[in-house]
C-alpha atoms as a PDB file:
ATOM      1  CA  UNK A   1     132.008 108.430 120.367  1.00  0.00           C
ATOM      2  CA  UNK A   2     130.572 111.770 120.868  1.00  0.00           C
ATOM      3  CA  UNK A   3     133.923 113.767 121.303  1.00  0.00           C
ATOM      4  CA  UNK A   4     135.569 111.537 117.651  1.00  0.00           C
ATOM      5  CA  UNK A   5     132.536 113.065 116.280  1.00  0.00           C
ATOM      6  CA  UNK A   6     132.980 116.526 117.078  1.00  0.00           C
ATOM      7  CA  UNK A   7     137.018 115.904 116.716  1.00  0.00           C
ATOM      8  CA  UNK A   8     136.734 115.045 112.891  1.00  0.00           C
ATOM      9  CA  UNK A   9     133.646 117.685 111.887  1.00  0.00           C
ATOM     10  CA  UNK A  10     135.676 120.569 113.136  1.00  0.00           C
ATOM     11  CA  UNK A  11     138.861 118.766 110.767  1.00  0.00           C
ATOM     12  CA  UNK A  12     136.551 118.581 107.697  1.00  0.00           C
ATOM     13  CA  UNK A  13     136.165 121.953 108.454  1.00  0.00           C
ATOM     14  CA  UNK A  14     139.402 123.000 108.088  1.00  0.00           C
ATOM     15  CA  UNK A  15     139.349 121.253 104.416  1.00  0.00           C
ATOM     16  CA  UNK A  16     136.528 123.168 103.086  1.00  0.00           C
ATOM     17  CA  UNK A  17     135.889 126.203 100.989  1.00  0.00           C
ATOM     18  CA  UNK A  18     134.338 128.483 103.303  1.00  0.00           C
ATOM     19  CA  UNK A  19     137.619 127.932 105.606  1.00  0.00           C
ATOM     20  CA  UNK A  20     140.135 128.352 102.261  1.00  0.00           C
ATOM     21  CA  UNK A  21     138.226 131.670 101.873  1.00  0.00           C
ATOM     22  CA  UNK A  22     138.955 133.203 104.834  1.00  0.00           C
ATOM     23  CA  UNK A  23     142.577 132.078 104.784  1.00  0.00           C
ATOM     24  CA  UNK A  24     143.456 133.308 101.775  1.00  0.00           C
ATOM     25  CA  UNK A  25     141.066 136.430 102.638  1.00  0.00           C
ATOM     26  CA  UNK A  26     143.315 136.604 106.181  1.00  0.00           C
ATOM     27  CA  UNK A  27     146.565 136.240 103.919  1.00  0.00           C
ATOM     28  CA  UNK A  28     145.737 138.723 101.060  1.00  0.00           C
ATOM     29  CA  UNK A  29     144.373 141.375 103.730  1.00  0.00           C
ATOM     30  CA  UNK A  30     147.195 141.434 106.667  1.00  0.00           C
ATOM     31  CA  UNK A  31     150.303 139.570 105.674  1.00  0.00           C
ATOM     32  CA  UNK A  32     151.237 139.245 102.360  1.00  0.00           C
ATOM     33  CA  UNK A  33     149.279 140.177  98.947  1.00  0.00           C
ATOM     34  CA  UNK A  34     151.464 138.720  96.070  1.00  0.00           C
ATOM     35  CA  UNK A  35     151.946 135.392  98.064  1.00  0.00           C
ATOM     36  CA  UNK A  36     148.333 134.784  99.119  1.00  0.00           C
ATOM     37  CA  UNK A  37     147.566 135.273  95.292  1.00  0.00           C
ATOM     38  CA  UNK A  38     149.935 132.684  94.283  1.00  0.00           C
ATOM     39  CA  UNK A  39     148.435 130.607  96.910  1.00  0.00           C
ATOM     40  CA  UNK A  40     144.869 131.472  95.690  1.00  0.00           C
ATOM     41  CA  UNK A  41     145.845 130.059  92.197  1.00  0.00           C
ATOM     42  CA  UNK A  42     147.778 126.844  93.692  1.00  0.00           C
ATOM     43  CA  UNK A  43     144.001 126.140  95.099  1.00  0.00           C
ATOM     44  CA  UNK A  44     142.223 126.883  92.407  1.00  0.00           C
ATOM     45  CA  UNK A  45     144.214 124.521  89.564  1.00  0.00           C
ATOM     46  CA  UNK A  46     143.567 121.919  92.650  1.00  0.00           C
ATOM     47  CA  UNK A  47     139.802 122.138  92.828  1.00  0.00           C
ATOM     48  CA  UNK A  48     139.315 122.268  89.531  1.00  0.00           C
ATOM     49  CA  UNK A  49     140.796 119.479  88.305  1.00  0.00           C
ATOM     50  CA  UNK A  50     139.418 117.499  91.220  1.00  0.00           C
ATOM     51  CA  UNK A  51     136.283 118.220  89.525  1.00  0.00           C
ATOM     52  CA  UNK A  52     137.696 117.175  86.190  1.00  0.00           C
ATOM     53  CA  UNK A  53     138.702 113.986  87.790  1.00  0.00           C
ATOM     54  CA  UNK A  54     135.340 113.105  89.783  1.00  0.00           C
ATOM     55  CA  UNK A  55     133.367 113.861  85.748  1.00  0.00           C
ATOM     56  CA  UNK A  56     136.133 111.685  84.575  1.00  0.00           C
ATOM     57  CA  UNK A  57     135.679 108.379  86.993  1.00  0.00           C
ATOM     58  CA  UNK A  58     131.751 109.151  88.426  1.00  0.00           C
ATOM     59  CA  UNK A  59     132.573 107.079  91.338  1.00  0.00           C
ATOM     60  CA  UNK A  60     129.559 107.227  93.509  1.00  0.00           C
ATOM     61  CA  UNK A  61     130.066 107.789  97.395  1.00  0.00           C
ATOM     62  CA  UNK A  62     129.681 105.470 100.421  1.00  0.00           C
ATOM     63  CA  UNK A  63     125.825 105.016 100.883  1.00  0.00           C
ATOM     64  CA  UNK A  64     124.340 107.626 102.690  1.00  0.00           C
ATOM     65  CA  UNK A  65     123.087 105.761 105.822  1.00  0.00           C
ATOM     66  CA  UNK A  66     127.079 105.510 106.529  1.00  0.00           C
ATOM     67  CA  UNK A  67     127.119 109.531 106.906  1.00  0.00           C
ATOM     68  CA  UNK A  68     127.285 111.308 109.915  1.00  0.00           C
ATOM     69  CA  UNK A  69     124.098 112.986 110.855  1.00  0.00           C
ATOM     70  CA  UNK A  70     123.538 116.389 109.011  1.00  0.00           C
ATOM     71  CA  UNK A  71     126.603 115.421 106.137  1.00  0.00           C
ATOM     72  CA  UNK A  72     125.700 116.861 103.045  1.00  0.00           C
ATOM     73  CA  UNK A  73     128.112 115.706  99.774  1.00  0.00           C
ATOM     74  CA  UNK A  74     126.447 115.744  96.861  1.00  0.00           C
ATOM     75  CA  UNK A  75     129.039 115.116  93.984  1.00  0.00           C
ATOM     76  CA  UNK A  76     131.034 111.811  93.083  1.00  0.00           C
ATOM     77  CA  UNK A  77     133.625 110.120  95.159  1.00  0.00           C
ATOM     78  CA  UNK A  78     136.749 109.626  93.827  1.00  0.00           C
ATOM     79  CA  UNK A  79     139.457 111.392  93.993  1.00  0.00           C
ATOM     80  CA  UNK A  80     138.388 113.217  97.691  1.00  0.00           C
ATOM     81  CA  UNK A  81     138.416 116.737  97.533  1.00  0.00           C
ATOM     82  CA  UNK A  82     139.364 117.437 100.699  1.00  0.00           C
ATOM     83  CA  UNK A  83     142.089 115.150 100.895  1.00  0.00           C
ATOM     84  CA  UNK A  84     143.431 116.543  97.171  1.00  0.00           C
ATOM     85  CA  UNK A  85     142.938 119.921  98.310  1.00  0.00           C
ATOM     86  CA  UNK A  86     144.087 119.859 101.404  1.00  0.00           C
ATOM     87  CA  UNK A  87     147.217 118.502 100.212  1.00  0.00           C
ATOM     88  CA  UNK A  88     148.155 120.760  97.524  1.00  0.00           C
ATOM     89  CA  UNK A  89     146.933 124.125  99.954  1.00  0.00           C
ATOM     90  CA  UNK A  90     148.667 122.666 103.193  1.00  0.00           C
ATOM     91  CA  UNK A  91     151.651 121.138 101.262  1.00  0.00           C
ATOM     92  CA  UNK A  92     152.253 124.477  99.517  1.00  0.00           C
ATOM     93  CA  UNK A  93     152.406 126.408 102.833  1.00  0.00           C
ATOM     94  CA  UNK A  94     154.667 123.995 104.327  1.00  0.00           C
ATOM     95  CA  UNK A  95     156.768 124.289 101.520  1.00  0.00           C
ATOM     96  CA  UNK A  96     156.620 128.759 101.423  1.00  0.00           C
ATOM     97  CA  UNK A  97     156.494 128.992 105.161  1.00  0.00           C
ATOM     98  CA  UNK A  98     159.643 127.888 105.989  1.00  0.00           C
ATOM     99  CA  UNK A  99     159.351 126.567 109.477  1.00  0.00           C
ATOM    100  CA  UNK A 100     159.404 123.163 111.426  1.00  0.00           C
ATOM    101  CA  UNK A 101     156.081 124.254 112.864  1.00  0.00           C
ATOM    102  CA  UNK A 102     154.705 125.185 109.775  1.00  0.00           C
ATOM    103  CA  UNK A 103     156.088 121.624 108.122  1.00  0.00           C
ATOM    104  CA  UNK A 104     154.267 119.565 111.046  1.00  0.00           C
ATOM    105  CA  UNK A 105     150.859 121.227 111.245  1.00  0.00           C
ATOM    106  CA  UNK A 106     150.924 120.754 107.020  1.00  0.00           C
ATOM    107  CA  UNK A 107     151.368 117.180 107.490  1.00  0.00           C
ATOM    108  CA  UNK A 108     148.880 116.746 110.452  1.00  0.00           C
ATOM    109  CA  UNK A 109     146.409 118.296 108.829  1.00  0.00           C
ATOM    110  CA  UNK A 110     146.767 116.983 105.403  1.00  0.00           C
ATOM    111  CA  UNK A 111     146.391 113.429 107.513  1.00  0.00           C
ATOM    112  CA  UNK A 112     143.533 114.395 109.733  1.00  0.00           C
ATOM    113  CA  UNK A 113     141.605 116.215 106.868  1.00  0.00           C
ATOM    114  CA  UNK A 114     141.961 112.717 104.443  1.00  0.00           C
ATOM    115  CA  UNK A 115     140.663 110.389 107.604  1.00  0.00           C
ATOM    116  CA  UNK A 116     137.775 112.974 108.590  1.00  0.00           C
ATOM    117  CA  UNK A 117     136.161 112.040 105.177  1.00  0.00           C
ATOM    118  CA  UNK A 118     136.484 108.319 105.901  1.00  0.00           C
ATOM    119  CA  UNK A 119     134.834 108.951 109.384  1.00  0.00           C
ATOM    120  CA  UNK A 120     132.617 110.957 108.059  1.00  0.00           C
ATOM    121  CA  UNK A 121     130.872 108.115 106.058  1.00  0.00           C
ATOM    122  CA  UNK A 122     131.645 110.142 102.655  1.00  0.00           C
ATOM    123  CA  UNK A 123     134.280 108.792 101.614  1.00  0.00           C
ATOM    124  CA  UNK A 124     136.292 105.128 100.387  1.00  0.00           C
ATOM    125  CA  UNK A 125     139.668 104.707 101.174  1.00  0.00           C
ATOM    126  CA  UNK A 126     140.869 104.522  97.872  1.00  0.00           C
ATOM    127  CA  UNK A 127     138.944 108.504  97.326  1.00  0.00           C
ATOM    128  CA  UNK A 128     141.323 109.761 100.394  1.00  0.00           C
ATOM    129  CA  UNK A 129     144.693 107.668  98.805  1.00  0.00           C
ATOM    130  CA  UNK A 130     144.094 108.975  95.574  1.00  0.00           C
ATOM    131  CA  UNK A 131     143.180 112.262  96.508  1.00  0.00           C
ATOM    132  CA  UNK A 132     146.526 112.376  98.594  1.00  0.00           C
ATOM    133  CA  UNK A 133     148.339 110.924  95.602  1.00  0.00           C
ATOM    134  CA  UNK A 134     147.290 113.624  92.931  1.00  0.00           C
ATOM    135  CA  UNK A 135     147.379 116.809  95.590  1.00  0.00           C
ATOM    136  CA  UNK A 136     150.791 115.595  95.762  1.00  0.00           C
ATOM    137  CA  UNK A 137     151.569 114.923  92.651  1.00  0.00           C
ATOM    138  CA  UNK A 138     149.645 118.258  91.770  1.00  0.00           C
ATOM    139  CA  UNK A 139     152.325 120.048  94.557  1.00  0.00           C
ATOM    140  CA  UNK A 140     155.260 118.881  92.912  1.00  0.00           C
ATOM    141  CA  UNK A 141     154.936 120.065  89.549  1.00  0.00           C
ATOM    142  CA  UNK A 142     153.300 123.282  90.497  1.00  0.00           C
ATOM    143  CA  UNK A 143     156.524 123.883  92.901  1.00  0.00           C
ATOM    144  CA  UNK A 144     159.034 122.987  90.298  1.00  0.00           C
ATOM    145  CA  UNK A 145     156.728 125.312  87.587  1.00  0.00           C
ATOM    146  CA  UNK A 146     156.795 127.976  89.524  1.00  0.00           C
ATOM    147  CA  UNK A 147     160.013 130.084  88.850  1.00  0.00           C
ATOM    148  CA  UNK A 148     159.601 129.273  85.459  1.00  0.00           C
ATOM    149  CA  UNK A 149     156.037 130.449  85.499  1.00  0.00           C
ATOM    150  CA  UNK A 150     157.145 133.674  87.057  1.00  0.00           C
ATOM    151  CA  UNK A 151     159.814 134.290  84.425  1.00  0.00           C
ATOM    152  CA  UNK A 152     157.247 133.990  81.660  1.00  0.00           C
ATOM    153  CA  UNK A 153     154.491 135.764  83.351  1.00  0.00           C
ATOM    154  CA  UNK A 154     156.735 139.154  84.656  1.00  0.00           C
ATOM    155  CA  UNK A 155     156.897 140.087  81.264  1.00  0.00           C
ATOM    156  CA  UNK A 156     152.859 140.621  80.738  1.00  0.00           C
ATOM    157  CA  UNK A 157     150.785 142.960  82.595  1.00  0.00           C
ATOM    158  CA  UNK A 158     149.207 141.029  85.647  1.00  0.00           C
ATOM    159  CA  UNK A 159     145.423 141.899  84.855  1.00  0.00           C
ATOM    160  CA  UNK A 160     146.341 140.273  81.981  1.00  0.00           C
ATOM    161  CA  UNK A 161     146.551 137.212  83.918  1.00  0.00           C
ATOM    162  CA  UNK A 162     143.777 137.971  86.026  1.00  0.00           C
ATOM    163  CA  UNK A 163     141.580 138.662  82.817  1.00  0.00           C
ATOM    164  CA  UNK A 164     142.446 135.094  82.067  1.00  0.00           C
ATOM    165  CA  UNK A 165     141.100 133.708  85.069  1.00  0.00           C
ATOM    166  CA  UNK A 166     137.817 135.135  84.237  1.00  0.00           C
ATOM    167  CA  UNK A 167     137.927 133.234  81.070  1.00  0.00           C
ATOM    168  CA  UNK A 168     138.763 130.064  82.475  1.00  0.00           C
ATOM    169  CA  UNK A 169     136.594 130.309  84.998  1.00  0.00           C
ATOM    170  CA  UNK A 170     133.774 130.986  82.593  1.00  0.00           C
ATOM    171  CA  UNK A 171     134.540 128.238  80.454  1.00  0.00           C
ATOM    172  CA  UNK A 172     134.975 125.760  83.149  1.00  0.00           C
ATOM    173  CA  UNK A 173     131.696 126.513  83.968  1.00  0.00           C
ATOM    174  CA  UNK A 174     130.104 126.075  80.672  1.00  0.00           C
ATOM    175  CA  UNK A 175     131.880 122.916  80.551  1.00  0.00           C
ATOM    176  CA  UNK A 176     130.995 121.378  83.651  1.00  0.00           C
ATOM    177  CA  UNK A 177     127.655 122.464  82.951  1.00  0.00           C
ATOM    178  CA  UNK A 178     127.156 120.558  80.091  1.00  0.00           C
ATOM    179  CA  UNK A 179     128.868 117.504  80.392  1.00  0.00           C
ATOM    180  CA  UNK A 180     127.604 117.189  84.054  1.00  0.00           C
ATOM    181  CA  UNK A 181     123.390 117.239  83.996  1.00  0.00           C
ATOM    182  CA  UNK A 182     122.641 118.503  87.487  1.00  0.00           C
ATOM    183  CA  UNK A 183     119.841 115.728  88.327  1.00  0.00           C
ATOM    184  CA  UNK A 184     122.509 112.986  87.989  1.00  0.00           C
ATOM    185  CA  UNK A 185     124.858 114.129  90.278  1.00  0.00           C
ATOM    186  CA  UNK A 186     124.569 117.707  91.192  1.00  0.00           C
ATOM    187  CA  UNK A 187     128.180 118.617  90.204  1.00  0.00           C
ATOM    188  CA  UNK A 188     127.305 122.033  88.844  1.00  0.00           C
ATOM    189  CA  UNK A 189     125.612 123.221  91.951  1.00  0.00           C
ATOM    190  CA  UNK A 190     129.149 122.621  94.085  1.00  0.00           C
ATOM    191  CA  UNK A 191     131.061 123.627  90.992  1.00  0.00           C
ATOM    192  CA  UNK A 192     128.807 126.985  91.079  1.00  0.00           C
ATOM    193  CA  UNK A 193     130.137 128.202  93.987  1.00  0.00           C
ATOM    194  CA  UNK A 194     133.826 127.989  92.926  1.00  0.00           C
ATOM    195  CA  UNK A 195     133.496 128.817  89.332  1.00  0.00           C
ATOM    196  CA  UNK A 196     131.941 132.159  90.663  1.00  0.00           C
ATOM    197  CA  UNK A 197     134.591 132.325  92.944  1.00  0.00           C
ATOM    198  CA  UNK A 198     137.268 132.149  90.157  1.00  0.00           C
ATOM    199  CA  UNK A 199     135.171 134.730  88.063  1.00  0.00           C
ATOM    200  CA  UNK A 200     135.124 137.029  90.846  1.00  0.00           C
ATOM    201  CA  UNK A 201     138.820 136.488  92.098  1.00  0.00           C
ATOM    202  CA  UNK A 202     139.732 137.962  88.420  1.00  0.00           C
ATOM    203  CA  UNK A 203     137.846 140.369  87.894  1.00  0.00           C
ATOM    204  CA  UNK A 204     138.271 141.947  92.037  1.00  0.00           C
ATOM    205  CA  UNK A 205     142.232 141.652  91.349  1.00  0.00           C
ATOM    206  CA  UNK A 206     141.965 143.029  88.095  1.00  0.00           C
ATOM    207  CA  UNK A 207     139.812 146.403  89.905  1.00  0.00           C
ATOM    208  CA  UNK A 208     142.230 146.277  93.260  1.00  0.00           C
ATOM    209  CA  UNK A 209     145.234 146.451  90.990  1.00  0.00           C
ATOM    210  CA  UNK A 210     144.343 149.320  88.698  1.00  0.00           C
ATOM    211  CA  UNK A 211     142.386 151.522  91.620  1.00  0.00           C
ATOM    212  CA  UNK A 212     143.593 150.455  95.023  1.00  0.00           C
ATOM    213  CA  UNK A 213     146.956 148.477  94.939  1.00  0.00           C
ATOM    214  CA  UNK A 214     147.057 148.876  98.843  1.00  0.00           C
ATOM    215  CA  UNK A 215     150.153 147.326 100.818  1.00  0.00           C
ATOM    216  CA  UNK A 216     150.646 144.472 103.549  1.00  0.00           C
ATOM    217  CA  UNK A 217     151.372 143.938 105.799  1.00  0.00           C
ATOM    218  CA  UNK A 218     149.409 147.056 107.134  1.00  0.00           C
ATOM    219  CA  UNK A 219     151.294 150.348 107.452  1.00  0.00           C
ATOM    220  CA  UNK A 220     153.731 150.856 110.290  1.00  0.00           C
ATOM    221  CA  UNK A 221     153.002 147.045 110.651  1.00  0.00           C
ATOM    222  CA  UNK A 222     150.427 148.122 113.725  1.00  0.00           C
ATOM    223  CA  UNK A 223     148.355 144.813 115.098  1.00  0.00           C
ATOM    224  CA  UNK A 224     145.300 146.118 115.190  1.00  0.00           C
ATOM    225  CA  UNK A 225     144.936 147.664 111.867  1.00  0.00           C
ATOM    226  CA  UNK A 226     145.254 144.027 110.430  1.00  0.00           C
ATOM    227  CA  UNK A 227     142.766 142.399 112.950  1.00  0.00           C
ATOM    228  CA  UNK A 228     140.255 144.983 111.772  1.00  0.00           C
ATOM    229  CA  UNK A 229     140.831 144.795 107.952  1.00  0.00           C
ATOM    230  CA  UNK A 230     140.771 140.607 108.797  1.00  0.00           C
ATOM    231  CA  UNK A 231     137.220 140.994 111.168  1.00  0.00           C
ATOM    232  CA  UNK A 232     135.886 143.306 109.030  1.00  0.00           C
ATOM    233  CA  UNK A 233     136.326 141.811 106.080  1.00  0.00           C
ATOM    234  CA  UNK A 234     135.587 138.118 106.658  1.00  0.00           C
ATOM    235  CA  UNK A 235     131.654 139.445 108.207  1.00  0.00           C
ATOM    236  CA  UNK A 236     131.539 141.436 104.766  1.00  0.00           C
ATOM    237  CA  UNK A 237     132.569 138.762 102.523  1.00  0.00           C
ATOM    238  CA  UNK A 238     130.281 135.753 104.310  1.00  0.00           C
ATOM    239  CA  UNK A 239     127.837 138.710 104.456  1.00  0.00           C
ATOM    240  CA  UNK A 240     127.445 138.768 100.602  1.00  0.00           C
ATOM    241  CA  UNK A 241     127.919 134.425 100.727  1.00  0.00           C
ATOM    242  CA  UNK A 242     125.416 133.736 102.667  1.00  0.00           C
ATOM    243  CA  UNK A 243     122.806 136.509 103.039  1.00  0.00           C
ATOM    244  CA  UNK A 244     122.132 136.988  99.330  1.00  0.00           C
ATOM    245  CA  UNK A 245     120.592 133.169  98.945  1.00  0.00           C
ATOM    246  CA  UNK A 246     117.110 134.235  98.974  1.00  0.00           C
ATOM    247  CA  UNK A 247     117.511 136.246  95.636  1.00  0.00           C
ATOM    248  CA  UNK A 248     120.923 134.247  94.279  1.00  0.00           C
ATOM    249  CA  UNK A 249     119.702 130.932  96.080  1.00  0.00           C
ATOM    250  CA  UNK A 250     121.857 128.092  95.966  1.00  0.00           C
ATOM    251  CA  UNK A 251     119.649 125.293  93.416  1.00  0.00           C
ATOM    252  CA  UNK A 252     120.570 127.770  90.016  1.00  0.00           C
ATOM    253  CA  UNK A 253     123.697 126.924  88.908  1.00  0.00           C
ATOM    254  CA  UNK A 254     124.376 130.352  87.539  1.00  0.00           C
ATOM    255  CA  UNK A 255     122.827 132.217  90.345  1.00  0.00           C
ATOM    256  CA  UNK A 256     124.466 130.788  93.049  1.00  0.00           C
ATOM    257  CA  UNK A 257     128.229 132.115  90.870  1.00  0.00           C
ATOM    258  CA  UNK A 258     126.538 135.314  90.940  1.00  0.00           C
ATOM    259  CA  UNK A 259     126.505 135.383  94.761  1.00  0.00           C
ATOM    260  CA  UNK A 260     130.470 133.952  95.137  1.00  0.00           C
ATOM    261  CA  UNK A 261     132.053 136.280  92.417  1.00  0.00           C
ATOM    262  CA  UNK A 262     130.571 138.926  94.631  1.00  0.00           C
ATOM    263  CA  UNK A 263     131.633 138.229  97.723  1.00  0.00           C
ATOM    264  CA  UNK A 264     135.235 137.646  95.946  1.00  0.00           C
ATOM    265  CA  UNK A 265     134.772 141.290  94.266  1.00  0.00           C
ATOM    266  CA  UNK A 266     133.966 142.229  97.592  1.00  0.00           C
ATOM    267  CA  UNK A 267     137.114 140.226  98.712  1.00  0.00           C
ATOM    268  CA  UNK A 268     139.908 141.186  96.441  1.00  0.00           C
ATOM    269  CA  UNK A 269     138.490 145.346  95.327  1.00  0.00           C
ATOM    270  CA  UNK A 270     136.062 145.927  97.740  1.00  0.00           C
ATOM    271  CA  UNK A 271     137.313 145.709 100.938  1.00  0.00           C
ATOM    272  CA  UNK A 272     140.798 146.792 100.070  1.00  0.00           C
ATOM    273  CA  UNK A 273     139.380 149.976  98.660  1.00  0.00           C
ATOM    274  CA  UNK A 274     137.655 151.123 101.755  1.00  0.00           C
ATOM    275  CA  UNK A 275     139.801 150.228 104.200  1.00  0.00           C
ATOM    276  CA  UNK A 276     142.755 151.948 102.337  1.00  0.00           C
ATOM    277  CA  UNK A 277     140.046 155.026 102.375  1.00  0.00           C
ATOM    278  CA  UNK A 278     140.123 154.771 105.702  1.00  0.00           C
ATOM    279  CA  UNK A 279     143.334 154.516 106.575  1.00  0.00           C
ATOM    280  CA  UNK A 280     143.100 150.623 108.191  1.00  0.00           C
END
């Protein structure tokens, strides 16, 4: 059916990393720095043990003539990282946003997200059930760690922590690199885009919070200064994403992290520098 078709891409959409960008972009821009960071890490301890996981059990997908026309998933199966991720991002939000709105569209979502895979063709059951399992799982522990988390950590200098990320991000891709060859399953090329993402995260904090350290929400809380620092932003950061593939292209591994840790730069110092120049 034409309109379940259309229904369950624009879902899948609302699982993947281009759209967890520009959330946590709209978050850390317009309504609230400190938590859209915390959320920003909550995602990224997600996706990269769902990659962790998928090395660990090489599940191979559904055959491709199950797909949907124009699907592209390149990785292993199981656990689904939509349906992990998706969980522990939409879960977490439910649980900070303290709303019965907030609650319900979590849980729809989380729901909808897990079956669009199955439509989809690109996914088994079990990947979406497991992947709901260990997002949860994942939420849990990462809820009950977090005061104690924040205890330990308030007593270091935060680019401290954001130096780390760097690290681990590095080594995570070094890792994945090498116990991952690219022509069996082409893990590295998806993990590129997020390890350079991670990388760039760090070291675009680390920058914004010794040269900018610029406030949400905006100034005399004025509508319009937020929907231009969101607008803006979002065409600057996809900008760097997408139009430097002919010279970072996508097929080298290291490359293609070149081109996401700028756009984060661009993201997290960038941006925040000159619109705080110019008074947005």
């Amino acid at each position: 059916m034409p309109w379940a078709e259309l229904f369950f891409r624009v879902i899948t959409a609302l699982g993947s990393d281009y759209f967890y960008v520009a959330l946590i972009a709209t978050g850390f821009w317009a309504v609230d720095k400190r938590a859209s960071i915390l959320t920003a890490f909550v995602l990224i301890i997600s996706v990269v043990s769902n990659y962790w996981l998928k090395i660990t059990f090489k599940n191979p997908r559904p055959p491709s003539t199950n797909w949907l026309p124009g699907t592209d998933a390149s990785n292993y199966s199981l656990p689904s990282g939509h349906a992990q991720n998706s969980t522990t991002l939409w879960g977490w939000l439910g649980i900070k946003i303290k709303t019965w709105w907030m609650s319900v569209l979590s849980a729809v979502l989380i729901v909808l997200i897990g079956l669009s895979r199955i439509y989809i063709g690109v996914h088994w059951l079990g990947d979406v059930l497991l992947g709901w399992t260990v997002g949860l799982l994942l939420l849990i522990v990462l809820w009950r760690l977090e005061e104690p988390a924040r205890s330990i950590l308030s007593k270091y200098n935060p680019n401290m922590l954001y130096l780390g990320l760097v690290v681990f991000g590095l080594v995570a891709m070094i890792l994945t690199e090498l116990l991952s060859p690219v022509t069996i399953v082409g893990l590295e090329d998806n993990f590129g885009a997020n390890g350079g993402l991670i990388i760039g995260l760090g070291i675009g904090l680390a920058l914004e919070s010794r040269y900018v350290n610029f406030e949400t929400p905006p100034k005399y809380r004025e509508k319009w200064r937020a929907a231009l620092r969101v607008i803006i932003g979002l065409i600057l950061v996809f900008v760097i994403m997408f139009g430097l593939s002919p010279i970072l292209p996508t097929d080298v591994y290291w490359l293609r992290a070149t081109r996401y840790a700028l756009g984060a730069i661009v993201a997290a110092f960038v941006w925040p520098f000159l619109f705080k120049k110019l008074g947005l």
